[in-house]
Protein backbone atom coordinates (compact mmCIF):
# COMPACT_ATOMS: atom_id res chain seq x y z
CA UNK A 1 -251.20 101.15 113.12
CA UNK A 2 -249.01 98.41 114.92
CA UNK A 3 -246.00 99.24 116.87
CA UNK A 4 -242.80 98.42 115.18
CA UNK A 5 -239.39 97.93 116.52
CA UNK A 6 -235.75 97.18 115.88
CA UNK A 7 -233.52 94.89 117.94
CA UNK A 8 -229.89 95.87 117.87
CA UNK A 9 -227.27 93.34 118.65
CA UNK A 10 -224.15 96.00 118.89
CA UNK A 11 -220.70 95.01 118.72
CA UNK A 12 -216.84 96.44 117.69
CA UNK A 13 -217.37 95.57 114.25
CA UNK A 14 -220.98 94.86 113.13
CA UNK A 15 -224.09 95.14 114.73
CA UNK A 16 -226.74 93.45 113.93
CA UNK A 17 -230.83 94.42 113.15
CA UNK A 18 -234.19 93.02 113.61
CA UNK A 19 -237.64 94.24 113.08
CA UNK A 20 -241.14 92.64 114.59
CA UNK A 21 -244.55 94.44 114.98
CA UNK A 22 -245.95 94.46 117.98
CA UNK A 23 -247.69 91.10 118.68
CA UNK A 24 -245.44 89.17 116.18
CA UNK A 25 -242.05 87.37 116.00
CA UNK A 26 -238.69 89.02 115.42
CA UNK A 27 -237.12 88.85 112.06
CA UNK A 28 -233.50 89.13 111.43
CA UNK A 29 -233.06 92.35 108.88
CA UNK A 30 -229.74 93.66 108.51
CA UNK A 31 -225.63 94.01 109.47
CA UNK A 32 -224.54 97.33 109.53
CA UNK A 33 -220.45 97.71 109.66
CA UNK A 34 -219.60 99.73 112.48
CA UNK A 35 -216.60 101.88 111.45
CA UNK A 36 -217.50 104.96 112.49
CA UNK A 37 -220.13 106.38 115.48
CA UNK A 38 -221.36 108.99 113.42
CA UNK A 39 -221.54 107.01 109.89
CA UNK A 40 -223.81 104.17 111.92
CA UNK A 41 -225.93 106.67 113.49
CA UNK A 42 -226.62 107.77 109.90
CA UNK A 43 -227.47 104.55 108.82
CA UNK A 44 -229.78 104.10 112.13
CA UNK A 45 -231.81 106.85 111.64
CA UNK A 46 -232.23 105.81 107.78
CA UNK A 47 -233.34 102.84 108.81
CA UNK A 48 -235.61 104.44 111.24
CA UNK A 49 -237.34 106.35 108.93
CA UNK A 50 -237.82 104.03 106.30
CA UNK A 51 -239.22 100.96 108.56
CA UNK A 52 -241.17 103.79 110.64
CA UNK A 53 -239.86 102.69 113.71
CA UNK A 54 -241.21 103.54 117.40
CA UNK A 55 -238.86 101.61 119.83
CA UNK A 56 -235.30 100.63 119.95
CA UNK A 57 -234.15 97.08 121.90
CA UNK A 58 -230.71 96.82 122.43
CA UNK A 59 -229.06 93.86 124.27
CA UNK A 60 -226.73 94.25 127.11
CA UNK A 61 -224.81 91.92 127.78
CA UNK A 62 -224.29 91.22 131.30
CA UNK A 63 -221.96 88.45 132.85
CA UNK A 64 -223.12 84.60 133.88
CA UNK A 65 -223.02 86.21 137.64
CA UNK A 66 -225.11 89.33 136.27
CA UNK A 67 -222.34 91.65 136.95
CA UNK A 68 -221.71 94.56 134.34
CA UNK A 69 -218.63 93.68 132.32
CA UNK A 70 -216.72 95.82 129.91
CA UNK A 71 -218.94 94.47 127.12
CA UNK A 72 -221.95 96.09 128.97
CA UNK A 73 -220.18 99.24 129.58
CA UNK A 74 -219.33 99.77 125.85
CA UNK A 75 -222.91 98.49 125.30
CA UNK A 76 -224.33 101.38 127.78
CA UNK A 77 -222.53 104.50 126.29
CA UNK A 78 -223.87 103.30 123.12
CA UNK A 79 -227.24 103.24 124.27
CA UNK A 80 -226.64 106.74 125.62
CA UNK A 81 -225.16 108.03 122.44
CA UNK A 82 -227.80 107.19 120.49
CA UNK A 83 -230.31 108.41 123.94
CA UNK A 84 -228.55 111.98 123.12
CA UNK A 85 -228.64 111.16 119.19
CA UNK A 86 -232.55 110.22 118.33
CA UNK A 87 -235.60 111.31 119.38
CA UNK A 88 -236.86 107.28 120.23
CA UNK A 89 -237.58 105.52 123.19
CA UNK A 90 -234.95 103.12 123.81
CA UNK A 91 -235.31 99.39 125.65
CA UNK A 92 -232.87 97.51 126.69
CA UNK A 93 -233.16 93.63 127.64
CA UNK A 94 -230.67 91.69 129.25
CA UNK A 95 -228.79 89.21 126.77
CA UNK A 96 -226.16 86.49 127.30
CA UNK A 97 -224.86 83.70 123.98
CA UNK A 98 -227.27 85.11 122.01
CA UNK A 99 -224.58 85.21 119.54
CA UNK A 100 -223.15 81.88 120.45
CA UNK A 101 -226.84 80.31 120.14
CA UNK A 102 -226.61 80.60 116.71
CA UNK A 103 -222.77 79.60 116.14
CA UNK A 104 -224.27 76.31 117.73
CA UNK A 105 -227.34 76.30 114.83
CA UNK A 106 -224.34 76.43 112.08
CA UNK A 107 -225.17 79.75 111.38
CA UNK A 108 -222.10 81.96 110.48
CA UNK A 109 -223.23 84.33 107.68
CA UNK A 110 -224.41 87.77 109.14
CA UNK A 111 -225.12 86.26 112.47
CA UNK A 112 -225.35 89.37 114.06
CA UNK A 113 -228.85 89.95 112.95
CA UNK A 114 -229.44 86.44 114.31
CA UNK A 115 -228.34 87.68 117.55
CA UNK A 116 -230.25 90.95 117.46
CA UNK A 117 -233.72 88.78 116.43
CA UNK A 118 -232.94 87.08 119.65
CA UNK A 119 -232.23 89.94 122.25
CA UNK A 120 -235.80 91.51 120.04
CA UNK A 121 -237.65 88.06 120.81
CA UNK A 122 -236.70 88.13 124.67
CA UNK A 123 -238.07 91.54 124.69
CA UNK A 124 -242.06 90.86 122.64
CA UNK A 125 -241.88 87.86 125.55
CA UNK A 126 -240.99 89.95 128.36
CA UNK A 127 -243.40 92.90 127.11
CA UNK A 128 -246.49 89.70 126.49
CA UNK A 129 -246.00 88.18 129.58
């Protein structure tokens, strides 16, 4: 059975889902609201378990000079939470406009799942060489 795995795109508000198979292309999936740490985490793991998930990707998003930024820091404990949360291996892959890529496209409706295919993409073509 193929490898499947879910790009998050996290942010204040909404953070954004995609799922690929190994070997295939990213497809956007989902916005979750993010209101509350613990409510999202439920939703996660739902998700999870119903897509049968093996990997997490989540985009941090580092400054033009590469630097962490308080956008990557918020990014990080996240990635810890949910490190401490789920029983998952967790990737992360650098990421920079991948929400402003798709501003550019026209898109506006749920773009965070836009953003998340992206920072999910980056990772199949890092992992496929």
């Amino acid at each position: 059975m193929k490898q499947k795995f879910l790009g998050i795109d996290y942010g204040d508000k909404r953070v954004g889902l995609a799922i690929a198979e190994d070997g295939s292309i990213a497809l956007p999936y989902k916005v979750l609201q993010n209101n509350n740490l613990e409510n999202l985490l439920e939703q996660l793991k739902e998700v999870i378990q119903i897509e049968t998930i093996s990997l997490l990707v989540i985009g941090l998003p580092h400054s033009l000079s590469g630097q962490e930024n308080e956008r990557c820091k918020i990014t990080r404990n996240f990635v810890n939470f949910l490190k401490s949360n789920l029983d998952i291996k967790i990737e992360t892959v650098d990421e920079q406009f991948s929400s402003q890529l798709y501003q550019k496209q026209g898109v506006v409706k749920d773009i965070d799942k836009y953003a998340a295919t992206e920072i999910l993409d980056t990772f199949l073509a890092i992992r496929h060489g």
